[in-house]
C-alpha atoms as a PDB file:
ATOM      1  CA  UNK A   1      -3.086  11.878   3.652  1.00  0.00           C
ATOM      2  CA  UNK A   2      -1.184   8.981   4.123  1.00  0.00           C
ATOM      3  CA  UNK A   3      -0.568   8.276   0.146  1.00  0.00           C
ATOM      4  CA  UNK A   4       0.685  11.542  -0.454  1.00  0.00           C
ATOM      5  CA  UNK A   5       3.419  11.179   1.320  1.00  0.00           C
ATOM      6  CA  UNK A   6       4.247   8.025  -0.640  1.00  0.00           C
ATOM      7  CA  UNK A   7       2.741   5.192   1.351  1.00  0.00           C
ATOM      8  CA  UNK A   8       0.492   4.146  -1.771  1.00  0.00           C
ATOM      9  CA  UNK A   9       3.338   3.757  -3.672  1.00  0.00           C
ATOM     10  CA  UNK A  10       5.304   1.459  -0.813  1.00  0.00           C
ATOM     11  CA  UNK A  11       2.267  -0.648  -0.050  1.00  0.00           C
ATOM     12  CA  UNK A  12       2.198  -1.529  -3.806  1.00  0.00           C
ATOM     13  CA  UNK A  13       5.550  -2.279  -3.975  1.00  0.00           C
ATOM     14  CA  UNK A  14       5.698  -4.288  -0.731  1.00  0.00           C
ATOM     15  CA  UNK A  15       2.594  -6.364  -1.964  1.00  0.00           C
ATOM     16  CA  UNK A  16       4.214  -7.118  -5.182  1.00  0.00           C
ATOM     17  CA  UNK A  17       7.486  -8.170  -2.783  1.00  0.00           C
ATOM     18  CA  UNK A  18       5.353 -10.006  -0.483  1.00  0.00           C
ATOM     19  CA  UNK A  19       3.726 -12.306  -3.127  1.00  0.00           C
ATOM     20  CA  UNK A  20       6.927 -12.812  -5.008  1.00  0.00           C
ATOM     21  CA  UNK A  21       5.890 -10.664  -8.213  1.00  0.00           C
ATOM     22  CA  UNK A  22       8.357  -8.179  -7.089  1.00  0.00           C
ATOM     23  CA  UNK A  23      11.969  -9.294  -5.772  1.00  0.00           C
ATOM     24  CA  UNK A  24      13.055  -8.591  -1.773  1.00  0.00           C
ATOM     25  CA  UNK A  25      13.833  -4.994  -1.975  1.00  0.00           C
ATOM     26  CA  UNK A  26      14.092  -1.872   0.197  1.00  0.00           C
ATOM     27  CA  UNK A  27      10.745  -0.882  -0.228  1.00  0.00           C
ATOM     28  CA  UNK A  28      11.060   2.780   1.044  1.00  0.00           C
ATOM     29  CA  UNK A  29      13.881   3.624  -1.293  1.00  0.00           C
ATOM     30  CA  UNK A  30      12.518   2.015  -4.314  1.00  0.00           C
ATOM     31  CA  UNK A  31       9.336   4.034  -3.305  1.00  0.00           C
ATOM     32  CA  UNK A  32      11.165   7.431  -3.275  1.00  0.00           C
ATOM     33  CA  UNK A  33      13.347   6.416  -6.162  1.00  0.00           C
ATOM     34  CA  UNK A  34      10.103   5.837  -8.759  1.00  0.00           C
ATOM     35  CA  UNK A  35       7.968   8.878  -7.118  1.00  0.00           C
ATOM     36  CA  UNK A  36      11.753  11.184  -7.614  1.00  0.00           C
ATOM     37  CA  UNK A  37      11.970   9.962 -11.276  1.00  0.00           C
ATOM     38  CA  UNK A  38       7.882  10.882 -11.656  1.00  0.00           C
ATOM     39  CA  UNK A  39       8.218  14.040 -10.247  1.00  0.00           C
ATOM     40  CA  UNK A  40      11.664  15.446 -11.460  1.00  0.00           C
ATOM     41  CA  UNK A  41       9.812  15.176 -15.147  1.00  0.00           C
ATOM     42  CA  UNK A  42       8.207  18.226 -15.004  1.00  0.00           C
ATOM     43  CA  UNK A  43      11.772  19.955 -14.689  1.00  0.00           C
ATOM     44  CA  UNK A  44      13.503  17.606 -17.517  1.00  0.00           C
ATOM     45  CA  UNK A  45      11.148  16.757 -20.071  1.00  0.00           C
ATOM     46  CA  UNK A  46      10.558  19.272 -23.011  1.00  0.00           C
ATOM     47  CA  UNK A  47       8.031  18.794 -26.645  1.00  0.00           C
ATOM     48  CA  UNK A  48      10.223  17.284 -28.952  1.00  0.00           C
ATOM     49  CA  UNK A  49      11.773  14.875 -26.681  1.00  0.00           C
ATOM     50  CA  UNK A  50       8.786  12.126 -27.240  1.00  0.00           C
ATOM     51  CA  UNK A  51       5.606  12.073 -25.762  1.00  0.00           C
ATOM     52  CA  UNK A  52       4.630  11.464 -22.146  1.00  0.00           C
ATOM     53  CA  UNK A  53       3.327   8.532 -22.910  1.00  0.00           C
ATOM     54  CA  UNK A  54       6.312   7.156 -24.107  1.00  0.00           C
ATOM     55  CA  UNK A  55       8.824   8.806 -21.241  1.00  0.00           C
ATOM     56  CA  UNK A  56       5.524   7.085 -19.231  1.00  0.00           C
ATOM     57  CA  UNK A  57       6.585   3.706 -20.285  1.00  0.00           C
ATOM     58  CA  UNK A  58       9.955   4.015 -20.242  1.00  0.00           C
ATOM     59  CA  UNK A  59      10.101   4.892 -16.563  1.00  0.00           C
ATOM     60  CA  UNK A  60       7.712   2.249 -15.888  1.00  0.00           C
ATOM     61  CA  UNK A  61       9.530  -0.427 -17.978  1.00  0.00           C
ATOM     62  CA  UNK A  62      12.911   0.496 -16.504  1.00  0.00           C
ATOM     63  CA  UNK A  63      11.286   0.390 -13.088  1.00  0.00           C
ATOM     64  CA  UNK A  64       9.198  -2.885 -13.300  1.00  0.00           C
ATOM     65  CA  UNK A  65      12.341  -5.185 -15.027  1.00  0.00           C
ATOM     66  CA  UNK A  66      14.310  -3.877 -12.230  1.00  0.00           C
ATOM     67  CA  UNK A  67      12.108  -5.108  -9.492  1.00  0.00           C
ATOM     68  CA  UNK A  68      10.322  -8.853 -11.158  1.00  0.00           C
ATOM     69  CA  UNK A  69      11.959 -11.986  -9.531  1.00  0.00           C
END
């Protein structure tokens, strides 16, 4: 499947580029940058350390400032 693989994640972020919500960036990496950060939680995050929801937003907040025009 296609978005497995990541392609969901680029086509959202090349929209976003493509309407000017997101600024000109290499889509690919910031695509495999966000789904590495996503992914390597499972091996970093531990109960005490906050909860996802908050290690949720920070990696989308940290994420979505770095990409807006």
């Amino acid at each position: 499947m296609w978005w497995c693989r990541g392609g969901l994640v680029r086509a959202v972020i090349q929209e976003g580029a493509g309407t000017g919500e997101f600024r000109a960036i290499d889509v690919k990496l910031t695509a495999l940058a966000l789904l590495g950060a996503l992914n390597w939680t499972v091996v970093w995050w531990r109960p005490g350390q906050g909860p996802p929801a908050r290690i949720a937003d920070g990696i989308a907040d940290s994420f979505l400032k770095g990409l807006t025009a």
